[in-house]
PDB file of N, CA and C in Angstrom:
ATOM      1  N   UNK A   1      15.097  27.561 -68.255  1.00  0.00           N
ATOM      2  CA  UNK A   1      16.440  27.997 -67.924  1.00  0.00           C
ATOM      3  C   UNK A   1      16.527  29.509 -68.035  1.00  0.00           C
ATOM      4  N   UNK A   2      17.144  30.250 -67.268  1.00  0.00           N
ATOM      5  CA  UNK A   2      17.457  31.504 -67.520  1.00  0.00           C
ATOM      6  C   UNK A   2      19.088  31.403 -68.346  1.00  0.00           C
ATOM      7  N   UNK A   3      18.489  32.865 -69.387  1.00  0.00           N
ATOM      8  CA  UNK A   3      19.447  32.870 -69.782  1.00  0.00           C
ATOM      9  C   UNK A   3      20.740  33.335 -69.936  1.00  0.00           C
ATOM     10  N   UNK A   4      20.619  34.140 -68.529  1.00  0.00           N
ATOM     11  CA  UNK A   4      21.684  34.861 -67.961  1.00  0.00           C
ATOM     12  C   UNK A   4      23.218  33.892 -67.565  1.00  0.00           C
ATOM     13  N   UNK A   5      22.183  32.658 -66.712  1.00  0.00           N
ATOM     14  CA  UNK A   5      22.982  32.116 -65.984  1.00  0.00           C
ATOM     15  C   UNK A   5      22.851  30.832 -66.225  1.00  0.00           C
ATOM     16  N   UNK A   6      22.085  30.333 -67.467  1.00  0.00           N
ATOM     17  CA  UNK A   6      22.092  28.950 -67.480  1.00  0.00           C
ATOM     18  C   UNK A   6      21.372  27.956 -66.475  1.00  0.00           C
ATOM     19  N   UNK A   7      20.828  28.347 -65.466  1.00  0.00           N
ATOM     20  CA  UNK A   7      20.178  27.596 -64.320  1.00  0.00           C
ATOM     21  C   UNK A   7      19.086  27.439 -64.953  1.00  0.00           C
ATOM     22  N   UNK A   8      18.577  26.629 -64.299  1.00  0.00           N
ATOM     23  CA  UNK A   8      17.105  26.192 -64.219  1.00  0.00           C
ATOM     24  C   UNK A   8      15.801  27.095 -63.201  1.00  0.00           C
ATOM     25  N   UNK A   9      15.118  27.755 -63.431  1.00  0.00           N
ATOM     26  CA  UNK A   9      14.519  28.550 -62.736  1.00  0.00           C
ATOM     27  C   UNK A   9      13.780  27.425 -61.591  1.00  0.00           C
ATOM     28  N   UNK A  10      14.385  27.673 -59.907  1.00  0.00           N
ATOM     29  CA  UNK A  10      14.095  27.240 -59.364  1.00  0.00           C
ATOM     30  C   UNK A  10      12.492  27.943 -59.110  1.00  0.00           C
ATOM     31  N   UNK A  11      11.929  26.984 -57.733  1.00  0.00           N
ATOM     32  CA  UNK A  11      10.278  26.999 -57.490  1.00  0.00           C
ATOM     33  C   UNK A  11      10.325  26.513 -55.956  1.00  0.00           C
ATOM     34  N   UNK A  12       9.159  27.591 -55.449  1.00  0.00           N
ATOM     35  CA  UNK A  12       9.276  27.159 -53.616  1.00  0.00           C
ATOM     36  C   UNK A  12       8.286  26.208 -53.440  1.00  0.00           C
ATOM     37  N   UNK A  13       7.897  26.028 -52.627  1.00  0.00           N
ATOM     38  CA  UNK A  13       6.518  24.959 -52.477  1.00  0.00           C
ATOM     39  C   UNK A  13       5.603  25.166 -53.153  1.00  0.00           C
ATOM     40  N   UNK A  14       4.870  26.742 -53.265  1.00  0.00           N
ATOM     41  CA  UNK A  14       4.038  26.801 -53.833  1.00  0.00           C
ATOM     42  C   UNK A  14       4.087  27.013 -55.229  1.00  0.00           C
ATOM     43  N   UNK A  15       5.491  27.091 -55.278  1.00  0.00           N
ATOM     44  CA  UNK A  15       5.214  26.993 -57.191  1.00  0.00           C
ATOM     45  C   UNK A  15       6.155  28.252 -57.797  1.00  0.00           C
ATOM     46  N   UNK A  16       5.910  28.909 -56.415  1.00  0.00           N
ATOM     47  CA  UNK A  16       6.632  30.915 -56.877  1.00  0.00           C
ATOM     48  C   UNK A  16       8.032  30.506 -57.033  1.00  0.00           C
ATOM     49  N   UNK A  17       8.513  31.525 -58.053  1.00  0.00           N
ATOM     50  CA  UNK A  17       9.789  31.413 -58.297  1.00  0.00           C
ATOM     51  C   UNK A  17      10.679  31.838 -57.681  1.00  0.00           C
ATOM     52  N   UNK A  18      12.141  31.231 -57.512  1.00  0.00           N
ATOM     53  CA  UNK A  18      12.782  31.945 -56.098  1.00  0.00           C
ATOM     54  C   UNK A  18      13.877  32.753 -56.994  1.00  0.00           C
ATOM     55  N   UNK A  19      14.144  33.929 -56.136  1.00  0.00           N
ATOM     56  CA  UNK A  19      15.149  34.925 -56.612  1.00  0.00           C
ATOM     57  C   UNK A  19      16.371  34.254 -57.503  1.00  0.00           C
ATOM     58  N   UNK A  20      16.806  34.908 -58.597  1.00  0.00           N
ATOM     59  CA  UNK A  20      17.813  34.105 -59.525  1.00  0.00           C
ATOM     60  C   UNK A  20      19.296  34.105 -58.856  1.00  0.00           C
ATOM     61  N   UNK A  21      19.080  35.375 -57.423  1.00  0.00           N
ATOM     62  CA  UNK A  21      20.445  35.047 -57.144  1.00  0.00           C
ATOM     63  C   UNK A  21      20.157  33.697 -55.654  1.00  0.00           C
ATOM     64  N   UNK A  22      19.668  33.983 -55.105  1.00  0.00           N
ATOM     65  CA  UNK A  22      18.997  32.883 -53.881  1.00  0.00           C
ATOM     66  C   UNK A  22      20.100  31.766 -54.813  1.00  0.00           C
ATOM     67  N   UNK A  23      19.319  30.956 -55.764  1.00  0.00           N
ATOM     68  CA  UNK A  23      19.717  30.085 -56.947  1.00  0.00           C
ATOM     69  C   UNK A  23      21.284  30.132 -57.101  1.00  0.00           C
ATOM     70  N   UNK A  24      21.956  31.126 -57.708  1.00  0.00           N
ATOM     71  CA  UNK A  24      23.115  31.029 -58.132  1.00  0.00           C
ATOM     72  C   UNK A  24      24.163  30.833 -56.793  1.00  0.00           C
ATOM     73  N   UNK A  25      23.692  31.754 -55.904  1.00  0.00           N
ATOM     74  CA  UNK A  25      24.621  31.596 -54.333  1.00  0.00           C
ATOM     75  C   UNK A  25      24.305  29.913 -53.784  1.00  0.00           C
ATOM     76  N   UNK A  26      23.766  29.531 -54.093  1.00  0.00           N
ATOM     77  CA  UNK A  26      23.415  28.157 -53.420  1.00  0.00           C
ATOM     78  C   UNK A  26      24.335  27.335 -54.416  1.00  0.00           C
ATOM     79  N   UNK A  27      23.967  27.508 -55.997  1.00  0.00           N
ATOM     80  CA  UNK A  27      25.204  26.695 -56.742  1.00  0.00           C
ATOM     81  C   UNK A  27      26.265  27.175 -56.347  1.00  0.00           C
ATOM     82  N   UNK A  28      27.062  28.471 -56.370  1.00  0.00           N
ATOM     83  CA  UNK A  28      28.352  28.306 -56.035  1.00  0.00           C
ATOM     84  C   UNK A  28      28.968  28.072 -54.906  1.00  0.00           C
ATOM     85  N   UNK A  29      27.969  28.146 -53.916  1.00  0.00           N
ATOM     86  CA  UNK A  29      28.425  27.454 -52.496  1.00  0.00           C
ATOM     87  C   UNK A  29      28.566  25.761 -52.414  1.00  0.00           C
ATOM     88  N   UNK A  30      27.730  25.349 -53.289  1.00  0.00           N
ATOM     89  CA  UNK A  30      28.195  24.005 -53.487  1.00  0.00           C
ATOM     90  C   UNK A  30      29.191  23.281 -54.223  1.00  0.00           C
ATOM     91  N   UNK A  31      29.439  24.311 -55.739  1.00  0.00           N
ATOM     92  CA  UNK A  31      31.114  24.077 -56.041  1.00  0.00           C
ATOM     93  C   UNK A  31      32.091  24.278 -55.326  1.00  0.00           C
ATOM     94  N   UNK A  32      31.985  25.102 -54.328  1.00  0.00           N
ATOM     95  CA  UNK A  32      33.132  25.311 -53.795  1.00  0.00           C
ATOM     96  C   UNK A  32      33.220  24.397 -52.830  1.00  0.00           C
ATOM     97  N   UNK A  33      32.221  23.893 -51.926  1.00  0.00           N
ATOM     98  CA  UNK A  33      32.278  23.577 -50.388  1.00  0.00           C
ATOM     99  C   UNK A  33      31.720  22.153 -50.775  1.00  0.00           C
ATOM    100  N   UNK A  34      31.096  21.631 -51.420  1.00  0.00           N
ATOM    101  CA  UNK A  34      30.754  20.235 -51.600  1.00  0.00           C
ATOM    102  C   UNK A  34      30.928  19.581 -53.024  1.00  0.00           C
ATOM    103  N   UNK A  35      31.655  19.710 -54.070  1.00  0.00           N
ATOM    104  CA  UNK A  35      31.765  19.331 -55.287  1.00  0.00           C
ATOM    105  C   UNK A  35      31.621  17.876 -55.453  1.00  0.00           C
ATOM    106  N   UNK A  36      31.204  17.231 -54.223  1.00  0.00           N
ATOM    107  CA  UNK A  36      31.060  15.615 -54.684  1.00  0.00           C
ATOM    108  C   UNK A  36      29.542  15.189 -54.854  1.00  0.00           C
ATOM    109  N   UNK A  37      28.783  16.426 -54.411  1.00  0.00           N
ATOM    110  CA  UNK A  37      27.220  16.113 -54.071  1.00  0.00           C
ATOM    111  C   UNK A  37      26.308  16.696 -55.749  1.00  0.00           C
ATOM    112  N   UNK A  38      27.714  16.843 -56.408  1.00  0.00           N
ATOM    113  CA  UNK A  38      27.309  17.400 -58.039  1.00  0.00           C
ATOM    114  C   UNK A  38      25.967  18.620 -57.689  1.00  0.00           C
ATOM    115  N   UNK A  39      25.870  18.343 -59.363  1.00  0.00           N
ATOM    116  CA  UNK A  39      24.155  19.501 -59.018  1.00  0.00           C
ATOM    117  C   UNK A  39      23.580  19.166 -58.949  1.00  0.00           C
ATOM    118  N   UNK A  40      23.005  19.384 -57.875  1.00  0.00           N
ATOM    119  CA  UNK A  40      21.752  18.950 -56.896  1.00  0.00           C
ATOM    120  C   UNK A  40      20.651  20.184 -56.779  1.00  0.00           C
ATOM    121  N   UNK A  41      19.589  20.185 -57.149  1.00  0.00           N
ATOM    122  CA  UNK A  41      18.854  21.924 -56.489  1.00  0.00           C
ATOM    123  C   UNK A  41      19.024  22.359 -55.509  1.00  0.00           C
ATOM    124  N   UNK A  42      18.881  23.131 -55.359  1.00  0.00           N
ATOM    125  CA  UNK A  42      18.434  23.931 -53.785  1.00  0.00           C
ATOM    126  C   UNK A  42      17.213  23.449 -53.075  1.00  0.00           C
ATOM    127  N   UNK A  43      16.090  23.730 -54.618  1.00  0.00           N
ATOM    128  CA  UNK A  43      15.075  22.343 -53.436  1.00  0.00           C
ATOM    129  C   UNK A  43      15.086  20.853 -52.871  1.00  0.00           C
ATOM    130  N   UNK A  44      15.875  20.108 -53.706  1.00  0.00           N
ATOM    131  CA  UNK A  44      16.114  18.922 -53.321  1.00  0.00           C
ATOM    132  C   UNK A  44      16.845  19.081 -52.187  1.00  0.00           C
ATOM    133  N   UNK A  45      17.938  19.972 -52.074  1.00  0.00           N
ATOM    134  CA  UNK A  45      19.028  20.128 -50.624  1.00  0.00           C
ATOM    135  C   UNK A  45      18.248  20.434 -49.974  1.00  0.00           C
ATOM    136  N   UNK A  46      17.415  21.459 -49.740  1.00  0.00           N
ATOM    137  CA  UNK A  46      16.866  21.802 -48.656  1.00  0.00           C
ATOM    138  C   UNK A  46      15.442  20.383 -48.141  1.00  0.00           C
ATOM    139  N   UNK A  47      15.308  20.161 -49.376  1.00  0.00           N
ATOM    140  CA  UNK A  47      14.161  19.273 -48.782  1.00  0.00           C
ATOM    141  C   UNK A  47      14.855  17.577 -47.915  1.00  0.00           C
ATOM    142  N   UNK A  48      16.573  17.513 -48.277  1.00  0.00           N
ATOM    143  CA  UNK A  48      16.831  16.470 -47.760  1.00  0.00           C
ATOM    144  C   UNK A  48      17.072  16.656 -46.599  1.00  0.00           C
ATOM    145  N   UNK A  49      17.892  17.982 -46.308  1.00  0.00           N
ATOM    146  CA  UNK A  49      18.670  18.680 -45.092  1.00  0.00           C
ATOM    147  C   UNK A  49      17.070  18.938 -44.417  1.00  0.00           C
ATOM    148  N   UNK A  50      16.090  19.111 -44.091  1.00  0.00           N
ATOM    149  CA  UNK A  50      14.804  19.762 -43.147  1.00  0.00           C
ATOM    150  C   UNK A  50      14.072  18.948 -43.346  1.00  0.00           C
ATOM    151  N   UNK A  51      13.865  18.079 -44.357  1.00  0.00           N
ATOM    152  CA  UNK A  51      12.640  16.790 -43.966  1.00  0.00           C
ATOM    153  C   UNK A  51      11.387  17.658 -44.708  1.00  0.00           C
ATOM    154  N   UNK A  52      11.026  18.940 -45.238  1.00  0.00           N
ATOM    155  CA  UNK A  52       9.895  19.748 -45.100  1.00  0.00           C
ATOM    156  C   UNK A  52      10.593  20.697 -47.386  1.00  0.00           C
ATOM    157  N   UNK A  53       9.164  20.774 -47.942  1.00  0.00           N
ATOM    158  CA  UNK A  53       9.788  21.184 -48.974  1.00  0.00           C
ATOM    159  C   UNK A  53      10.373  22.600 -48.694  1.00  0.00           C
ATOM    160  N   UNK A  54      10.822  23.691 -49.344  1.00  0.00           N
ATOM    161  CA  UNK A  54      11.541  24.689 -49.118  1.00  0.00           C
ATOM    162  C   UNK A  54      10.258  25.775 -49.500  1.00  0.00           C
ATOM    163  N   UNK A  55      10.299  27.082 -48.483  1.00  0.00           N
ATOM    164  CA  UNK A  55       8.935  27.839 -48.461  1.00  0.00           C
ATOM    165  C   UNK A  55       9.120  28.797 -49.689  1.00  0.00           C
ATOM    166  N   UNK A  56       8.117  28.939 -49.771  1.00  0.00           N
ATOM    167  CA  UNK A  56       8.248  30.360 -51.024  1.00  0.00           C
ATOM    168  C   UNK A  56       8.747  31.348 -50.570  1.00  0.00           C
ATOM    169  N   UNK A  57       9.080  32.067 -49.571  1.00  0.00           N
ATOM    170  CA  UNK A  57       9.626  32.998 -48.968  1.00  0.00           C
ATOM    171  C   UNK A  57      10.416  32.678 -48.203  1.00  0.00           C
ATOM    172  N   UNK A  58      11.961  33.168 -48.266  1.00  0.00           N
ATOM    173  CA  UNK A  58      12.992  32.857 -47.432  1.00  0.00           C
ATOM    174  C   UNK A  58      13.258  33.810 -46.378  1.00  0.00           C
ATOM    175  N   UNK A  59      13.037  33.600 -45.197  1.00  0.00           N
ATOM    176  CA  UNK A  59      13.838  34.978 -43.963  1.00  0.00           C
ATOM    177  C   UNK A  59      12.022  36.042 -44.100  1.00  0.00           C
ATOM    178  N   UNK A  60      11.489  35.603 -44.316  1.00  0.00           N
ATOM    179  CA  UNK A  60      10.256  36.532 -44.188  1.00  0.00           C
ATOM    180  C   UNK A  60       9.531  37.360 -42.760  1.00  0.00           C
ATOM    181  N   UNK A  61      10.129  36.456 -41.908  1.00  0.00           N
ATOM    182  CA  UNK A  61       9.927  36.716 -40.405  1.00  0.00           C
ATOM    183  C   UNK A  61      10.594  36.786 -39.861  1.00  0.00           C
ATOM    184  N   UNK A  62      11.977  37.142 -40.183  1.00  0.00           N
ATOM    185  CA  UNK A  62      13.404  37.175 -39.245  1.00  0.00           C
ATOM    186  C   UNK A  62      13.282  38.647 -38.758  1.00  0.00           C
ATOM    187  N   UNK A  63      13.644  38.512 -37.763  1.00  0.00           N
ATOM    188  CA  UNK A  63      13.795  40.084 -36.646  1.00  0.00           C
ATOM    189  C   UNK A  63      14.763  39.820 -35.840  1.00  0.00           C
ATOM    190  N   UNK A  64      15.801  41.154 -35.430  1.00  0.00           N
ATOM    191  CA  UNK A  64      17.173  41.334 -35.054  1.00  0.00           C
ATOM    192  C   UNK A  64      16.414  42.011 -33.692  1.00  0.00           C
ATOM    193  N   UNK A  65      16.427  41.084 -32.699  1.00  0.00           N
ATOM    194  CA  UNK A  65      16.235  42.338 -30.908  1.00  0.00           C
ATOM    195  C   UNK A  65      17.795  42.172 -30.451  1.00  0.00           C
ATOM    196  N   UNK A  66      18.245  43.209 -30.289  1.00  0.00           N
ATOM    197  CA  UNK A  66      19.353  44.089 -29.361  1.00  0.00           C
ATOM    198  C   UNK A  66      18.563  43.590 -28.073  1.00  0.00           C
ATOM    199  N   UNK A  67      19.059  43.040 -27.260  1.00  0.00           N
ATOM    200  CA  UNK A  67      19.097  43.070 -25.281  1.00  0.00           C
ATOM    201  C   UNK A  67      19.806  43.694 -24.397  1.00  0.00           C
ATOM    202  N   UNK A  68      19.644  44.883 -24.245  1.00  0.00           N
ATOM    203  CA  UNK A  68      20.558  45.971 -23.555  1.00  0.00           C
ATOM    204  C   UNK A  68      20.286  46.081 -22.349  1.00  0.00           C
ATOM    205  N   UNK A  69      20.946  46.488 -21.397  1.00  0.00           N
ATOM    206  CA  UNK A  69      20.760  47.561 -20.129  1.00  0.00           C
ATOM    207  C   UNK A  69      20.749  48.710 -20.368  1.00  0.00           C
ATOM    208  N   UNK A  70      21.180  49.341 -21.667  1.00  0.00           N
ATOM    209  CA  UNK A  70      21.876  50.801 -21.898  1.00  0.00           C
ATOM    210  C   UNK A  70      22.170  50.687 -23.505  1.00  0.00           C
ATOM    211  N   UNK A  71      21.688  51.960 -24.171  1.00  0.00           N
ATOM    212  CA  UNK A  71      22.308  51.991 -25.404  1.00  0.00           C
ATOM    213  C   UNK A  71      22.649  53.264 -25.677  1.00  0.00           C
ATOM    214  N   UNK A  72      23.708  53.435 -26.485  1.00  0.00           N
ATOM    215  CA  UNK A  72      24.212  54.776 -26.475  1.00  0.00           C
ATOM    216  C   UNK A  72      23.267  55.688 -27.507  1.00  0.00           C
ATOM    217  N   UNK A  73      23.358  56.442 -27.358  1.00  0.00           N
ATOM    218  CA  UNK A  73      22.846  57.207 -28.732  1.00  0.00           C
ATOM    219  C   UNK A  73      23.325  57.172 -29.942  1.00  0.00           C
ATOM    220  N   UNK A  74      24.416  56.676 -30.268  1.00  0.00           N
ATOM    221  CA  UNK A  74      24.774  56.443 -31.845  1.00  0.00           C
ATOM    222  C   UNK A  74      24.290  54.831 -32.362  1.00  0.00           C
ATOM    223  N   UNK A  75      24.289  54.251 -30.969  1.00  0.00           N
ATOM    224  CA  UNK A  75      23.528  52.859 -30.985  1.00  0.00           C
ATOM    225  C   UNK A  75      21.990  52.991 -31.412  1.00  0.00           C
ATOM    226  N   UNK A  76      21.748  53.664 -31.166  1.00  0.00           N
ATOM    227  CA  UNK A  76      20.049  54.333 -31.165  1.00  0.00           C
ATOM    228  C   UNK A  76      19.602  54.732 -32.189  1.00  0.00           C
ATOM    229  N   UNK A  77      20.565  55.600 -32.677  1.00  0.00           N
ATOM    230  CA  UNK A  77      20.208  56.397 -34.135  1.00  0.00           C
ATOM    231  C   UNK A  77      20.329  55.048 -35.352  1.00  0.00           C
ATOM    232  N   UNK A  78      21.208  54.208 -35.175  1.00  0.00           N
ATOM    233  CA  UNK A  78      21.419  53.283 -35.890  1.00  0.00           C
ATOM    234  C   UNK A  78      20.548  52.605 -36.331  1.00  0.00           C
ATOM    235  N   UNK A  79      19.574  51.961 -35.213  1.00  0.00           N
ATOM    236  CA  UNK A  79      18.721  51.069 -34.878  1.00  0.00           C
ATOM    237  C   UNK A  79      17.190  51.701 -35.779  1.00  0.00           C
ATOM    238  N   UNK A  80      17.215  53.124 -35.098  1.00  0.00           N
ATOM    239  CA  UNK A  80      16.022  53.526 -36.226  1.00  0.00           C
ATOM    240  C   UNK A  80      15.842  54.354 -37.174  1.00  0.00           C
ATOM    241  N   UNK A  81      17.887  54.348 -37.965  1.00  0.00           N
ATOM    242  CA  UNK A  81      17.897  54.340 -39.325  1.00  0.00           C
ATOM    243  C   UNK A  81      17.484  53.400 -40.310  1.00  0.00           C
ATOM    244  N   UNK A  82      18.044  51.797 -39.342  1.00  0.00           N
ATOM    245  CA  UNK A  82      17.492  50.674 -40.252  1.00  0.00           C
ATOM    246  C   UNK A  82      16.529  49.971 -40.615  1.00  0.00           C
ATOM    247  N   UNK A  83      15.936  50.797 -39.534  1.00  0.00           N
ATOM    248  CA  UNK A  83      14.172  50.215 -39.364  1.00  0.00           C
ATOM    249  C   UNK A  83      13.526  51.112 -40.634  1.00  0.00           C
ATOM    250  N   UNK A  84      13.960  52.663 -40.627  1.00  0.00           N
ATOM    251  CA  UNK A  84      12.931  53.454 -41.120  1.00  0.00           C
ATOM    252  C   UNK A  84      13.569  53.371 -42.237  1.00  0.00           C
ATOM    253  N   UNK A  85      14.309  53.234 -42.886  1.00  0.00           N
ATOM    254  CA  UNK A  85      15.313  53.354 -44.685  1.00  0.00           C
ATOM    255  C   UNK A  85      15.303  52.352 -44.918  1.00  0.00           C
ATOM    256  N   UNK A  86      15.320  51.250 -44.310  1.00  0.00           N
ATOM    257  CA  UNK A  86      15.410  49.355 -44.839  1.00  0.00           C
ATOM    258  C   UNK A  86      14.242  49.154 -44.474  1.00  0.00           C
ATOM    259  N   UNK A  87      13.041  49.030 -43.853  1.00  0.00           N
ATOM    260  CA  UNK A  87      12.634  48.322 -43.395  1.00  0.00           C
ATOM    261  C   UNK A  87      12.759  47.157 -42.515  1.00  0.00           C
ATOM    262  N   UNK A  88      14.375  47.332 -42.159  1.00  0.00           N
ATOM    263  CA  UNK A  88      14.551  46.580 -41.609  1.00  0.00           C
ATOM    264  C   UNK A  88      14.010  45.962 -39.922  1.00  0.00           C
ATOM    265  N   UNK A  89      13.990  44.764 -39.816  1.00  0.00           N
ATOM    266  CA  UNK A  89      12.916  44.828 -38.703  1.00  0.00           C
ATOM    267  C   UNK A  89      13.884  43.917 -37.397  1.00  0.00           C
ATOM    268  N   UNK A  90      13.824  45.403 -36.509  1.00  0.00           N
ATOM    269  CA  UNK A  90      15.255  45.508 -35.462  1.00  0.00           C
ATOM    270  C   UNK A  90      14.652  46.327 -34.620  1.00  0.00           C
ATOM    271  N   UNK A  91      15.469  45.842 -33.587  1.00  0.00           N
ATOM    272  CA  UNK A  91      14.569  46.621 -31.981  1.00  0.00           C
ATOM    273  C   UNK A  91      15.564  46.588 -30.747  1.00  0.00           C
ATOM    274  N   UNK A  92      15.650  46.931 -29.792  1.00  0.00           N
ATOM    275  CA  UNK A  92      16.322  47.578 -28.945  1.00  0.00           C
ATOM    276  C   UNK A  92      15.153  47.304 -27.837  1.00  0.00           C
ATOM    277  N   UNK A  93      15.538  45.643 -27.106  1.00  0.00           N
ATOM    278  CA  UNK A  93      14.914  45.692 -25.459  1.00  0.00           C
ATOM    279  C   UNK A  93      15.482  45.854 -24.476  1.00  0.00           C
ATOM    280  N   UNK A  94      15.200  46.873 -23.661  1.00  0.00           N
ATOM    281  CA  UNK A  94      15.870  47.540 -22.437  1.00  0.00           C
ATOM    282  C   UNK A  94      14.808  46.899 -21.064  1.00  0.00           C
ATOM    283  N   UNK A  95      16.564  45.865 -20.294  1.00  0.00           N
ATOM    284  CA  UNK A  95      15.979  45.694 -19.132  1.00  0.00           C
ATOM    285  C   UNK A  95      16.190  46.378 -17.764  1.00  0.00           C
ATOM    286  N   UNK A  96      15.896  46.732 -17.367  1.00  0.00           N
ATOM    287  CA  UNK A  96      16.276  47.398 -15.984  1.00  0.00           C
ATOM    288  C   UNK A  96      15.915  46.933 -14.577  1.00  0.00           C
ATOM    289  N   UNK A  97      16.567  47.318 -13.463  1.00  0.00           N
ATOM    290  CA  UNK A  97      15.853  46.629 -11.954  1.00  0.00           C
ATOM    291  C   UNK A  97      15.456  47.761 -11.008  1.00  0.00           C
ATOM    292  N   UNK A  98      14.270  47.395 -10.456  1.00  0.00           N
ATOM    293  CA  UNK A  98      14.419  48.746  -9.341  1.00  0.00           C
ATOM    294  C   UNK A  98      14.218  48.122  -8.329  1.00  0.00           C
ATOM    295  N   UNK A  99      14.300  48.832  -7.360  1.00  0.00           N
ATOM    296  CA  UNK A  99      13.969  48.520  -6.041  1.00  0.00           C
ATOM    297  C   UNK A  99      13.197  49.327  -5.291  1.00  0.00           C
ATOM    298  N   UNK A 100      12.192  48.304  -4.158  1.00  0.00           N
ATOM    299  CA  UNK A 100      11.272  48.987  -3.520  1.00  0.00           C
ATOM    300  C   UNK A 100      11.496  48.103  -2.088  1.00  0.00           C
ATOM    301  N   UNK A 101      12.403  49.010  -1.405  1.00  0.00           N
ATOM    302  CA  UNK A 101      12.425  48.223  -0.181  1.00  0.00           C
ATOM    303  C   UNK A 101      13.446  47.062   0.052  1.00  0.00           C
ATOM    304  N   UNK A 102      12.849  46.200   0.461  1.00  0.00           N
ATOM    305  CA  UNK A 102      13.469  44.321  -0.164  1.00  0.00           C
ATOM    306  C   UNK A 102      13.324  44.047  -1.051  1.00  0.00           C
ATOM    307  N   UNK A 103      12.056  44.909  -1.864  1.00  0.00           N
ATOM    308  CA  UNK A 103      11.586  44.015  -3.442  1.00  0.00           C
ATOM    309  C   UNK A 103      12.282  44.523  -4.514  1.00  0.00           C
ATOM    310  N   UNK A 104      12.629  43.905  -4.928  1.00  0.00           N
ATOM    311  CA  UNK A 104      13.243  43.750  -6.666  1.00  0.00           C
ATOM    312  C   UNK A 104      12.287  43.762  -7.889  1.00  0.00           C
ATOM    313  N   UNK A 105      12.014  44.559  -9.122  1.00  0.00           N
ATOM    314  CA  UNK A 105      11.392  44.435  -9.828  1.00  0.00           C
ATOM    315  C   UNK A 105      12.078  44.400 -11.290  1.00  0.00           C
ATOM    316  N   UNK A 106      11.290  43.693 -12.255  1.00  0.00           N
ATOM    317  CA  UNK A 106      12.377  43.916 -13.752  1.00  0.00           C
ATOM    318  C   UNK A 106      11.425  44.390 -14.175  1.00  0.00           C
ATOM    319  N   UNK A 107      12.085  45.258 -14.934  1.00  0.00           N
ATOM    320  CA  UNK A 107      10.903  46.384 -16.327  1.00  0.00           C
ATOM    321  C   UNK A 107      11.879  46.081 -17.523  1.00  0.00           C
ATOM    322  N   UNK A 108      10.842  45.581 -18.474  1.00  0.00           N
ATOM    323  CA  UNK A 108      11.604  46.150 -19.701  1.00  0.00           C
ATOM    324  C   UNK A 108      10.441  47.270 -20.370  1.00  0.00           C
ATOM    325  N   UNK A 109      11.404  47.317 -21.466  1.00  0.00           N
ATOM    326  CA  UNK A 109      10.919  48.767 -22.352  1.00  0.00           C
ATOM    327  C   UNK A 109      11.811  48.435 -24.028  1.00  0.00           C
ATOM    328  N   UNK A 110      11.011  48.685 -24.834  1.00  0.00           N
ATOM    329  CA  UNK A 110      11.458  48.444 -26.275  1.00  0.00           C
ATOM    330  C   UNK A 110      11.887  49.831 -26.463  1.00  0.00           C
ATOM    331  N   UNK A 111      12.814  49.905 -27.299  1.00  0.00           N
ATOM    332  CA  UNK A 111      13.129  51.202 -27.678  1.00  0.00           C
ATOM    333  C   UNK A 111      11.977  51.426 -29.177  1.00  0.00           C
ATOM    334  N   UNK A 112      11.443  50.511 -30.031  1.00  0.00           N
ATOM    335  CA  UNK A 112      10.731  51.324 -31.033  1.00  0.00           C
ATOM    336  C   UNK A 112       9.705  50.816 -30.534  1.00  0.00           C
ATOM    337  N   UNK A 113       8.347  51.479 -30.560  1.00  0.00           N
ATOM    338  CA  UNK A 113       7.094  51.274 -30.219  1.00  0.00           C
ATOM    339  C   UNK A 113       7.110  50.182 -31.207  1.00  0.00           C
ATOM    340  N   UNK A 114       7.077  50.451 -32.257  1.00  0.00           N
ATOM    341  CA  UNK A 114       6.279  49.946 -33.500  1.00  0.00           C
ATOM    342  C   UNK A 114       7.134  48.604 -33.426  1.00  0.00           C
ATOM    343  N   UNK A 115       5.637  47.485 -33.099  1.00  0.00           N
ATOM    344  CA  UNK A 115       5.720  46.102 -33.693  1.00  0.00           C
ATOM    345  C   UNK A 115       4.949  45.311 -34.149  1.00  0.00           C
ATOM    346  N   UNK A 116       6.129  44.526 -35.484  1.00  0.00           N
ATOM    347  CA  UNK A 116       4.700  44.191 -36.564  1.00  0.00           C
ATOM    348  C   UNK A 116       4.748  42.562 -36.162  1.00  0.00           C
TER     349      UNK A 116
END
């Protein structure tokens, strides 16, 4: 148990321990929004709700792409403030059409080179 908060130190599949708040936001979302399903873990919920146990890492591969025609420049600066000060991992794909003749072509173009 921690003794901050009285919980039980939850565990992901592999055993690693999951963040103490991960834990506490999951209990109080369930007092509030389901109080008949008592305390239940987070791993047991998640493992009833997905069929699959719950991973050691939550959101580990989540990435935010913007789909633009056009982005402004304060849109821009934004995009690779949050990339370069957060790490946050966000991108800006720009589609465009040209024409050659009768023919129609689509180009895109990422606004940050860098992808991991």
């Amino acid at each position: 148990m921690s003794p901050a908060s009285g919980l039980q130190t939850e565990r992901g599949a592999a055993g690693t321990p999951l963040t103490e708040a991960v834990v506490q936001i999951f209990a109080a979302y369930l007092k509030e929004h389901h109080p008949e399903r008592g305390a239940v873990s987070i791993n047991d919920a998640f493992q009833q709700r997905f069929h699959v146990p719950l991973p050691d890492e939550l959101n580990d591969s989540d990435e935010l792409v913007i789909v633009v025609a056009g982005l402004d420049p304060s849109a821009e600066r934004i995009v690779r403030y949050l990339a370069a000060e957060y790490g946050a991992r966000i991108n800006a794909l720009f589609f465009r059409v040209f024409k050659d003749g009768e023919r129609e072509y689509l180009a895109r173009a990422w606004l940050r080179a860098e992808r991991r």
